[in-house]
PDB file of N, CA and C in Angstrom:
ATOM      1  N   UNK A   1     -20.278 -69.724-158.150  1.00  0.00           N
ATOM      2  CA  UNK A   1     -19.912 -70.942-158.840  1.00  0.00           C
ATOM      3  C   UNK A   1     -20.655 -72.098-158.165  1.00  0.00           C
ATOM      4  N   UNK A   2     -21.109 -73.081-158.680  1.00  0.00           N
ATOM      5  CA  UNK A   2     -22.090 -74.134-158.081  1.00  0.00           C
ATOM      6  C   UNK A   2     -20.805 -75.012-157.921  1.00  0.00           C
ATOM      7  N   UNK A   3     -21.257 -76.070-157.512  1.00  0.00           N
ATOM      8  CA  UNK A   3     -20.719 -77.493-156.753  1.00  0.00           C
ATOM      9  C   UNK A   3     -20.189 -78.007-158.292  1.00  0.00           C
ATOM     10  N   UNK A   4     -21.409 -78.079-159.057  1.00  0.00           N
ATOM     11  CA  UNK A   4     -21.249 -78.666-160.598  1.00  0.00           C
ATOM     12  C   UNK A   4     -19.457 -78.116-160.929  1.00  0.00           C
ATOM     13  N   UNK A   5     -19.876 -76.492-161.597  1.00  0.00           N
ATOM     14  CA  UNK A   5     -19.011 -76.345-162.160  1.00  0.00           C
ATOM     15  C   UNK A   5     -17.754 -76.524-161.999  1.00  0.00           C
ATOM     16  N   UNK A   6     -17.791 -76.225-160.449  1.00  0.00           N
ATOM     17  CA  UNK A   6     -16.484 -76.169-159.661  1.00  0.00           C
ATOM     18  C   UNK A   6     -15.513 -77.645-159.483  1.00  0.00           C
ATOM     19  N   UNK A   7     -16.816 -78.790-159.680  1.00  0.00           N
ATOM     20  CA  UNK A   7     -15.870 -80.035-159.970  1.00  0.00           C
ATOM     21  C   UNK A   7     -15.693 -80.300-161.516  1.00  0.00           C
ATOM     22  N   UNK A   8     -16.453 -79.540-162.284  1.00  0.00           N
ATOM     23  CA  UNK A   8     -15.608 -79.986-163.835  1.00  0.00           C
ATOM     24  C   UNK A   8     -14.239 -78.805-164.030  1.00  0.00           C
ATOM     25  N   UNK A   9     -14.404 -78.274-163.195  1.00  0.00           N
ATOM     26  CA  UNK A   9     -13.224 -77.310-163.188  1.00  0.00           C
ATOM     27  C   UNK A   9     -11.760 -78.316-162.856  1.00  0.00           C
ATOM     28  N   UNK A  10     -12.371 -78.501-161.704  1.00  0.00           N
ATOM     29  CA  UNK A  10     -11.300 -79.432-160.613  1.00  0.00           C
ATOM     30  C   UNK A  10     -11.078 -81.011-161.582  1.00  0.00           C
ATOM     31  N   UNK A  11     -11.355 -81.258-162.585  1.00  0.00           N
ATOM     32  CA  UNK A  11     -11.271 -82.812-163.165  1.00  0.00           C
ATOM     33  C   UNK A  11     -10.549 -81.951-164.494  1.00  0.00           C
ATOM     34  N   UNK A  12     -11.168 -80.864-165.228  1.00  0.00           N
ATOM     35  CA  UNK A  12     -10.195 -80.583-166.121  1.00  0.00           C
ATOM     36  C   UNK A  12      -9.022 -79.793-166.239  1.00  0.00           C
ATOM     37  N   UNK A  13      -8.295 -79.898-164.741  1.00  0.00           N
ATOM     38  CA  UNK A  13      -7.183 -79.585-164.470  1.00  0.00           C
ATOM     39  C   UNK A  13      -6.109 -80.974-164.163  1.00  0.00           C
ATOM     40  N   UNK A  14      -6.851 -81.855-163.392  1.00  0.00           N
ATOM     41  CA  UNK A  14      -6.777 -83.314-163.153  1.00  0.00           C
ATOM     42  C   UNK A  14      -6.103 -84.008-164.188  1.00  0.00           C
ATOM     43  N   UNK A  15      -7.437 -83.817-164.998  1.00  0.00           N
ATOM     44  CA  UNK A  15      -6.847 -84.487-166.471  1.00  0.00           C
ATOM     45  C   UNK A  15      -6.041 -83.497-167.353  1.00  0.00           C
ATOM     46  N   UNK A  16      -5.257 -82.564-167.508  1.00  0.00           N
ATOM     47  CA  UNK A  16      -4.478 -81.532-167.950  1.00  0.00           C
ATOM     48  C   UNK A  16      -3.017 -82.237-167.124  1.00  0.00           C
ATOM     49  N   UNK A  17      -3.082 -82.332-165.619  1.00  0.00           N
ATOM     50  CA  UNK A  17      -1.706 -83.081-165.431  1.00  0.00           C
ATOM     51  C   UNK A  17      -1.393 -83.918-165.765  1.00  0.00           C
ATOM     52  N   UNK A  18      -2.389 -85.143-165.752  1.00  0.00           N
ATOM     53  CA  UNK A  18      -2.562 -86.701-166.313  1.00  0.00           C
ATOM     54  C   UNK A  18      -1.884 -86.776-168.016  1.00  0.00           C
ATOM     55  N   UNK A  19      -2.012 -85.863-168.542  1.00  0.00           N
ATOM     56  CA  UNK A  19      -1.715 -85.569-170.246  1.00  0.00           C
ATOM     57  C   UNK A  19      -0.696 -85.096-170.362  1.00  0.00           C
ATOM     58  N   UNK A  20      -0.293 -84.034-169.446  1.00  0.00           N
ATOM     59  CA  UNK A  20       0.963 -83.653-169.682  1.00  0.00           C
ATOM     60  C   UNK A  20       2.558 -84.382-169.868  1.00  0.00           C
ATOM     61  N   UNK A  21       3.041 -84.741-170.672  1.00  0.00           N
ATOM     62  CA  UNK A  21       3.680 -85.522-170.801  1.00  0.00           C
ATOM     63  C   UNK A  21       4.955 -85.290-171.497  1.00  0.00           C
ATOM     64  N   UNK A  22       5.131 -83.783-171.581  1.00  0.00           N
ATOM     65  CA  UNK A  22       6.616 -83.173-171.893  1.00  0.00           C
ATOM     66  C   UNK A  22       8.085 -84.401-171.249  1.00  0.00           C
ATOM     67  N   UNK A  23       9.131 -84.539-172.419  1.00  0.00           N
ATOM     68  CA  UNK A  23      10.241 -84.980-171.979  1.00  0.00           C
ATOM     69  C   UNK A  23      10.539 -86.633-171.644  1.00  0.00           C
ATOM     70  N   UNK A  24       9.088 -87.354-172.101  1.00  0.00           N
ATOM     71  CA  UNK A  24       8.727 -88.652-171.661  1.00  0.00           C
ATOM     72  C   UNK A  24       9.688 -89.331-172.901  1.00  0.00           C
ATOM     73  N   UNK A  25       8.906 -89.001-173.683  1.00  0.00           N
ATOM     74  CA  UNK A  25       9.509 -89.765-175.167  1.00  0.00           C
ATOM     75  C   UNK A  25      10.841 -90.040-174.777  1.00  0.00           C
ATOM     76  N   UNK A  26      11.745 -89.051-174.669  1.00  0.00           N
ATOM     77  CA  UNK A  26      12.986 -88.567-174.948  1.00  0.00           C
ATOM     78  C   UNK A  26      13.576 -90.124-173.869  1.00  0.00           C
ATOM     79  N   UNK A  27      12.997 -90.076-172.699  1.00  0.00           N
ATOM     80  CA  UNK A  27      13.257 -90.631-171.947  1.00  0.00           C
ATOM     81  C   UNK A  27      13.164 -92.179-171.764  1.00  0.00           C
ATOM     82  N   UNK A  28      11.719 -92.410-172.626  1.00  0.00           N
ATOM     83  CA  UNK A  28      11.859 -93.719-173.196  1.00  0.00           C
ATOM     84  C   UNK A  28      12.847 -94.236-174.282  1.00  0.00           C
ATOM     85  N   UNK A  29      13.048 -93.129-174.953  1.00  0.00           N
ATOM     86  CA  UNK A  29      14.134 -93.526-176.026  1.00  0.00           C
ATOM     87  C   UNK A  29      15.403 -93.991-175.555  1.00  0.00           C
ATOM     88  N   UNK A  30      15.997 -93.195-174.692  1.00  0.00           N
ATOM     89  CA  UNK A  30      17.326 -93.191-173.510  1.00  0.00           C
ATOM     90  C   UNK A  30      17.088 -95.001-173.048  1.00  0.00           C
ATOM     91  N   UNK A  31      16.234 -95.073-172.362  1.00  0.00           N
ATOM     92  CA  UNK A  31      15.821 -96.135-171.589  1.00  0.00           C
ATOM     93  C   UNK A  31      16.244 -97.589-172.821  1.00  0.00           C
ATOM     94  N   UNK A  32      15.397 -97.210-174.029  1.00  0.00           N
ATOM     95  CA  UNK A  32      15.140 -98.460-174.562  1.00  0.00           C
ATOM     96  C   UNK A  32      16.666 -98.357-175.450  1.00  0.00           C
ATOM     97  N   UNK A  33      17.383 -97.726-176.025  1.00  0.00           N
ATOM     98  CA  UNK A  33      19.158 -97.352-176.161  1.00  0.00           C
ATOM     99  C   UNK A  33      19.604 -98.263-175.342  1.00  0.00           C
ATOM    100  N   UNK A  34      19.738 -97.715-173.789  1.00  0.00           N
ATOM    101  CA  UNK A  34      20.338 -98.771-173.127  1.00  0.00           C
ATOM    102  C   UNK A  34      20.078 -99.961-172.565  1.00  0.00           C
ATOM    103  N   UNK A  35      18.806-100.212-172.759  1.00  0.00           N
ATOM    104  CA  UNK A  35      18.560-101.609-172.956  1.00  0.00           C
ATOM    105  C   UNK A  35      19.389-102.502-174.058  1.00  0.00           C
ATOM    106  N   UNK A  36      18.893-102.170-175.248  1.00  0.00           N
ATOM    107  CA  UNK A  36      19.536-102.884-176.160  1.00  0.00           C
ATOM    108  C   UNK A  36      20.737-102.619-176.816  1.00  0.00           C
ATOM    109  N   UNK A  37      21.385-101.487-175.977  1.00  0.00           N
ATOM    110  CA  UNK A  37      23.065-101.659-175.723  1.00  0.00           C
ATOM    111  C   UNK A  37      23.197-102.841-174.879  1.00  0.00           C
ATOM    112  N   UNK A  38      22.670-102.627-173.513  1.00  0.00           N
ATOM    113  CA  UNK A  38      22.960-104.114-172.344  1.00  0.00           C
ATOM    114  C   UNK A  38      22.909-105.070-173.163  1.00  0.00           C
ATOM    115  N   UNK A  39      21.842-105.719-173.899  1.00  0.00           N
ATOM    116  CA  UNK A  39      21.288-106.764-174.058  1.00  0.00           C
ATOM    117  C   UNK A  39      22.439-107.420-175.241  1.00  0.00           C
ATOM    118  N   UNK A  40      23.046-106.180-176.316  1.00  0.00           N
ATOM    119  CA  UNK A  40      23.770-106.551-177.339  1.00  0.00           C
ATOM    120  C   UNK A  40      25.143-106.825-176.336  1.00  0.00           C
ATOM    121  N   UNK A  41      25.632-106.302-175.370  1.00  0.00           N
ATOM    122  CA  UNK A  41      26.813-106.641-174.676  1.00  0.00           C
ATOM    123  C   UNK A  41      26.979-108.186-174.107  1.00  0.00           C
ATOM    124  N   UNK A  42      25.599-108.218-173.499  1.00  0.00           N
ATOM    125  CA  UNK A  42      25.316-109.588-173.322  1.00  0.00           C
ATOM    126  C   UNK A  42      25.545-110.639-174.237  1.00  0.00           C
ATOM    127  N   UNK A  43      24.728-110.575-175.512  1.00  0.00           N
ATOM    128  CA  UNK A  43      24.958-111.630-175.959  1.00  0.00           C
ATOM    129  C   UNK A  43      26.045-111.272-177.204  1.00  0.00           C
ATOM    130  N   UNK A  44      27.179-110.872-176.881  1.00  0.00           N
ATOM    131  CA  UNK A  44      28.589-110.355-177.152  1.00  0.00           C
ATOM    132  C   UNK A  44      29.562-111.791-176.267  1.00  0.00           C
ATOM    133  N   UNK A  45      29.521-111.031-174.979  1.00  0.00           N
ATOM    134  CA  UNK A  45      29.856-112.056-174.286  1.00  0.00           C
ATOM    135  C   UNK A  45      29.698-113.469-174.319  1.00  0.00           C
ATOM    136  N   UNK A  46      28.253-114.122-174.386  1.00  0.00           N
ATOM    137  CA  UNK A  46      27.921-115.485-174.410  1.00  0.00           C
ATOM    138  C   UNK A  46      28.283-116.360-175.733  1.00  0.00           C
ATOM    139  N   UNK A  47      28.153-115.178-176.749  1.00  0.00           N
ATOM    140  CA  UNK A  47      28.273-115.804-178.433  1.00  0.00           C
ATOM    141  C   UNK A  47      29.938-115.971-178.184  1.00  0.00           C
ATOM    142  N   UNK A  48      31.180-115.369-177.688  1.00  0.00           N
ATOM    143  CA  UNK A  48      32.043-115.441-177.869  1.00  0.00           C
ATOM    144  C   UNK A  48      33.046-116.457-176.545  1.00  0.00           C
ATOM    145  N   UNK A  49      31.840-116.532-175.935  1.00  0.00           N
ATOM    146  CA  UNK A  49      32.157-117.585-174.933  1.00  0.00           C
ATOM    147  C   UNK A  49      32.733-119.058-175.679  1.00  0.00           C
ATOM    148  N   UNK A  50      34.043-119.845-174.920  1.00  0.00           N
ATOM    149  CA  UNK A  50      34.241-121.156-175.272  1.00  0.00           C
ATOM    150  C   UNK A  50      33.015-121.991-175.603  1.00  0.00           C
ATOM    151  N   UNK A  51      32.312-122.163-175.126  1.00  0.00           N
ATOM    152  CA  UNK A  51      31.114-123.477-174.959  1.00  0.00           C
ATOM    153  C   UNK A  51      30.227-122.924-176.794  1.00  0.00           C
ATOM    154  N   UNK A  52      29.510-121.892-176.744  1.00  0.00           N
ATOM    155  CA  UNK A  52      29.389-121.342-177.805  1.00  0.00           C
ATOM    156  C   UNK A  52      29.737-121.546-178.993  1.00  0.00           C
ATOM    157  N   UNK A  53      31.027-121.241-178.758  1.00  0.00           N
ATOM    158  CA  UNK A  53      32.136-121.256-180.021  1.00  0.00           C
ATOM    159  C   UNK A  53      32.189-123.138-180.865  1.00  0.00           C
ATOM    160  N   UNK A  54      32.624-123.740-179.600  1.00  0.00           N
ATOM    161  CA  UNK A  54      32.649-124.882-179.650  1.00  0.00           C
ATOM    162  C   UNK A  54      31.362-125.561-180.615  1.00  0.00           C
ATOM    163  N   UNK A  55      30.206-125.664-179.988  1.00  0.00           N
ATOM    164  CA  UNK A  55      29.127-126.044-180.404  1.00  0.00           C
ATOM    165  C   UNK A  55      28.763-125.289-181.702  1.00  0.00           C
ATOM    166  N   UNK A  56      29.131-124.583-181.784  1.00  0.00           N
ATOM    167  CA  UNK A  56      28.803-124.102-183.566  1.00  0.00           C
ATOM    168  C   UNK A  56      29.652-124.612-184.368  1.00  0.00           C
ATOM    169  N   UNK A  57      31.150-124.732-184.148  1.00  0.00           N
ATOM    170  CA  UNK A  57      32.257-125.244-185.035  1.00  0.00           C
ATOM    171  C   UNK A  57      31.635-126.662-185.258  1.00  0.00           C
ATOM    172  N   UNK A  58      31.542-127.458-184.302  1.00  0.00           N
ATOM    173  CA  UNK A  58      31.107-128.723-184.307  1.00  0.00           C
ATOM    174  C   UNK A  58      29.581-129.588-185.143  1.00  0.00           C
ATOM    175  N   UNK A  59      28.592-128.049-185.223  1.00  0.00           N
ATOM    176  CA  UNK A  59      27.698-127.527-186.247  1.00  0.00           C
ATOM    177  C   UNK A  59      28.225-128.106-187.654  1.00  0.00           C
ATOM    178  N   UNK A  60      28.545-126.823-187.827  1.00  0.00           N
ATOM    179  CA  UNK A  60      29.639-126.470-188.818  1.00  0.00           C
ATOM    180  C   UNK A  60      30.063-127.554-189.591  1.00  0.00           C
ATOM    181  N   UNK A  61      30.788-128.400-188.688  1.00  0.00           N
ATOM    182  CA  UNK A  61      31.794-129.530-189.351  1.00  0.00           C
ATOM    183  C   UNK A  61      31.015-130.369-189.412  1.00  0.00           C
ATOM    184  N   UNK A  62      29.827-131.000-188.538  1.00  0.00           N
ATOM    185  CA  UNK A  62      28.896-132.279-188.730  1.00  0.00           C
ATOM    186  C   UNK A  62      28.292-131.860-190.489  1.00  0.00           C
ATOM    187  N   UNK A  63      27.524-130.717-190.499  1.00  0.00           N
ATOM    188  CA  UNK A  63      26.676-130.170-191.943  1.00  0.00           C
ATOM    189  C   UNK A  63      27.971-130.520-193.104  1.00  0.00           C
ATOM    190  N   UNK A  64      28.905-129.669-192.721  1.00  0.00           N
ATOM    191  CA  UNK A  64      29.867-130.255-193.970  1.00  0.00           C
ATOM    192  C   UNK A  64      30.697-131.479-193.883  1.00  0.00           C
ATOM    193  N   UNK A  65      30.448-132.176-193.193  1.00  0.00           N
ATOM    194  CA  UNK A  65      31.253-133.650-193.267  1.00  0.00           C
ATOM    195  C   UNK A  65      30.193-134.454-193.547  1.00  0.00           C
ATOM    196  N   UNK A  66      29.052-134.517-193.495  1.00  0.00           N
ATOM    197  CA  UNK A  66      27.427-135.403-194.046  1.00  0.00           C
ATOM    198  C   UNK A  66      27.767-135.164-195.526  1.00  0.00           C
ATOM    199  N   UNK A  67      27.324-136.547-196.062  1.00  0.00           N
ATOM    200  CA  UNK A  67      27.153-136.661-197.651  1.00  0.00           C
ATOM    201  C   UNK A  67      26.025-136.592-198.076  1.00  0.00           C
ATOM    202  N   UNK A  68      24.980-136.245-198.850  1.00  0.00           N
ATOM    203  CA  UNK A  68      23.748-136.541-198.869  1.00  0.00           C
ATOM    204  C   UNK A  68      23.019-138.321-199.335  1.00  0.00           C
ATOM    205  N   UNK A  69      22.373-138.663-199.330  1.00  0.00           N
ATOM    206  CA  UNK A  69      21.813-140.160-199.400  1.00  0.00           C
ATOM    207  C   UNK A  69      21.535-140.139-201.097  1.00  0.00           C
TER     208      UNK A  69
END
């Protein structure tokens, strides 16, 4: 075996691990689930927070208490 072959041997095994990528998906999927479980809990919490609440009612009532010109 020459020097040659023996390193395209050794790179297309290299790149065979580099590709291999069994079980990834699955795992990004998991990942990005509980992300935007967290993220919906989060803004669960903040939307139902006093200050929140407040400032939208107050929304709310300015739009429908304006008459138009």
């Amino acid at each position: 075996m020459t020097i040659y072959s023996a390193l395209i041997t050794h790179l297309r095994r290299l790149s065979d691990l580099y590709r291999d990528e069994r079980g990834m998906s699955t795992i990004e999927y998991a990942m990005g689930s509980l992300a935007a479980a967290a993220l919906a809990a989060v803004l669960f919490v903040v939307v139902n927070g006093d200050g929140v609440t407040t400032a939208m009612e107050a929304i709310i009532t300015d739009a429908l208490s304006n008459t138009p010109n």
